[in-house]
C-alpha atoms as a PDB file:
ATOM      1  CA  UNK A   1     -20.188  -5.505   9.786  1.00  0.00           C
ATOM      2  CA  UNK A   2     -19.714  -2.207  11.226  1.00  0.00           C
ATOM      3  CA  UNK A   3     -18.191   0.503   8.645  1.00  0.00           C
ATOM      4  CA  UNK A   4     -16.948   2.503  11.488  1.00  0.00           C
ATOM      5  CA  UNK A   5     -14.698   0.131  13.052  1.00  0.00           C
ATOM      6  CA  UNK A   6     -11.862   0.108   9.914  1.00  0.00           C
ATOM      7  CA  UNK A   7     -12.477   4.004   9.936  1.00  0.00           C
ATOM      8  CA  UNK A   8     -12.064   3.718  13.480  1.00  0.00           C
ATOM      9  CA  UNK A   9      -8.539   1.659  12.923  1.00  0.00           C
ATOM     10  CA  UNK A  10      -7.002   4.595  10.530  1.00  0.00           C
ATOM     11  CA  UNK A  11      -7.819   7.344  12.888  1.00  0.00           C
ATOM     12  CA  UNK A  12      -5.761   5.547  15.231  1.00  0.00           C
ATOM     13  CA  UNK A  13      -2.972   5.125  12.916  1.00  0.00           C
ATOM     14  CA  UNK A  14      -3.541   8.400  11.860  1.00  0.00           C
ATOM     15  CA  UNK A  15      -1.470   9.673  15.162  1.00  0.00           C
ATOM     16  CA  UNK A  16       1.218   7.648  14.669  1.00  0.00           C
ATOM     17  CA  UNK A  17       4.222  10.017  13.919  1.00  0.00           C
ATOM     18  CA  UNK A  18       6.030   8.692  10.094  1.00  0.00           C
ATOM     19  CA  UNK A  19       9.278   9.089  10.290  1.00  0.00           C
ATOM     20  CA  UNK A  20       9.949   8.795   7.024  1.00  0.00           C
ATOM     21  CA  UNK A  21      12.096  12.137   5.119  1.00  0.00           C
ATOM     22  CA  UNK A  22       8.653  14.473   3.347  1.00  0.00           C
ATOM     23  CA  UNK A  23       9.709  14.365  -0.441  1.00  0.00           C
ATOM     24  CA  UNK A  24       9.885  10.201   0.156  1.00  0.00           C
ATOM     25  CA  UNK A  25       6.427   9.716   0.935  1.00  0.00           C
ATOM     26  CA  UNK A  26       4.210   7.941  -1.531  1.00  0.00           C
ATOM     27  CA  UNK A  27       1.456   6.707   0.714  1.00  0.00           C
ATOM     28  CA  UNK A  28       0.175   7.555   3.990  1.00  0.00           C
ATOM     29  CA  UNK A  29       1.464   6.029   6.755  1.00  0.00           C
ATOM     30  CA  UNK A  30      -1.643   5.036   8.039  1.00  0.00           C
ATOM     31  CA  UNK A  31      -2.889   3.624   4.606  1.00  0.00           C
ATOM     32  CA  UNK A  32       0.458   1.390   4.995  1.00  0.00           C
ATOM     33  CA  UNK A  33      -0.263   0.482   8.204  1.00  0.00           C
ATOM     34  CA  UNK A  34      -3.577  -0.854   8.032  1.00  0.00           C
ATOM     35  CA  UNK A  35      -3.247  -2.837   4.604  1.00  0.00           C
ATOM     36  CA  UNK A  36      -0.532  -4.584   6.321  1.00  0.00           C
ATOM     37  CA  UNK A  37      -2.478  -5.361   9.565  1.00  0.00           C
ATOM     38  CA  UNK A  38      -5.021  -6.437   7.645  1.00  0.00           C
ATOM     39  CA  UNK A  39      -2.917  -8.875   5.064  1.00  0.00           C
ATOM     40  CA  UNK A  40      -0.780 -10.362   8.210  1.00  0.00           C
ATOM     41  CA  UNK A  41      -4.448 -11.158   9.799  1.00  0.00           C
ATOM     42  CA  UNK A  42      -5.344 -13.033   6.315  1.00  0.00           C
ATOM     43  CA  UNK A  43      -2.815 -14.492   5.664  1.00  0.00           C
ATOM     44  CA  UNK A  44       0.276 -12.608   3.724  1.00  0.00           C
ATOM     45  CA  UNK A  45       3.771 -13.384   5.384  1.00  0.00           C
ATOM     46  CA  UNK A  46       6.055 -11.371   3.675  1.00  0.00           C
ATOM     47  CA  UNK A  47       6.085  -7.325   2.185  1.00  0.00           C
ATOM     48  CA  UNK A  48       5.127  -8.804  -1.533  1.00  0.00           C
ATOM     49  CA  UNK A  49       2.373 -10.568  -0.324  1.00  0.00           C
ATOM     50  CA  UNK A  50       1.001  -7.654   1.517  1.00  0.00           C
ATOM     51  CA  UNK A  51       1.285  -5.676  -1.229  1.00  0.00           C
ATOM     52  CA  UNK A  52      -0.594  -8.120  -3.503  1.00  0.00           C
ATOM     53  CA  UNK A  53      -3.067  -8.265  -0.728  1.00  0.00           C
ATOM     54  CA  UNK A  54      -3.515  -4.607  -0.932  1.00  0.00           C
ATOM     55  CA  UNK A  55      -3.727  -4.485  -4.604  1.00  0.00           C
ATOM     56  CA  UNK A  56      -6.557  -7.024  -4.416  1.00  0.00           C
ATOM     57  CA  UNK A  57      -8.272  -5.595  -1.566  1.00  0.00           C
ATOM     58  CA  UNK A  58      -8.258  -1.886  -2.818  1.00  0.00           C
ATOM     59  CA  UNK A  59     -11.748  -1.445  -3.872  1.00  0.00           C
ATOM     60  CA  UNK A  60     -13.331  -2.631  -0.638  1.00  0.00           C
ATOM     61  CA  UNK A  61     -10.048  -0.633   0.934  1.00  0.00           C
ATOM     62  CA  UNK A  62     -11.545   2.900  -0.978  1.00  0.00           C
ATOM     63  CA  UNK A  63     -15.053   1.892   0.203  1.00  0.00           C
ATOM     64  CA  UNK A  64     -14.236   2.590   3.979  1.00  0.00           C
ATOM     65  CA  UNK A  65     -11.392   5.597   3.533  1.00  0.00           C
ATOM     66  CA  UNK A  66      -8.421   3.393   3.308  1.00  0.00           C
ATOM     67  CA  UNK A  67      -5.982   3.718   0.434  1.00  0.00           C
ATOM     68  CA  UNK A  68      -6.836   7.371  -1.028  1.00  0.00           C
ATOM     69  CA  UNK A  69      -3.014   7.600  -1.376  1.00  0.00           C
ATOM     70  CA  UNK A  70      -2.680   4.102  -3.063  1.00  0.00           C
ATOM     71  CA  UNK A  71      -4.747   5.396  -6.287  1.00  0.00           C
ATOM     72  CA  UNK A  72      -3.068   4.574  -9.119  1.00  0.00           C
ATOM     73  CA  UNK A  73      -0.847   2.347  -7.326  1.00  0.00           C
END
């Protein structure tokens, strides 16, 4: 597999604008963004089973610079 094509996602997603109001943030919008590409493609259908996804996936997640904002999550 190459490691620099999921790096390669987030910097992508890094440039989309968030919307979102500052003092509501919890995650990065890209962090968001690519755990929920990434559950859709395997699978999850709805925003609990992306999250589950994302819980379960976090360790390979952290290994390629996804999910720094989604420690302790």
């Amino acid at each position: 597999m190459d490691v620099e094509a999921p790096r390669g996602l987030l910097r992508v997603f890094d440039q989309v604008e968030d919307p979102r109001v500052e003092r509501t943030k919890l995650h990065r919008l890209s962090d968001i963004l690519v755990i929920a590409l990434c559950g859709v493609i395997c699978g999850a259908d709805s925003w609990t089973e992306i999250e589950l996804f994302g819980k379960a996936k976090f360790a390979c997640a952290a290994s390629v610079g996804i999910g720094h904002s989604l420690i302790g999550a």
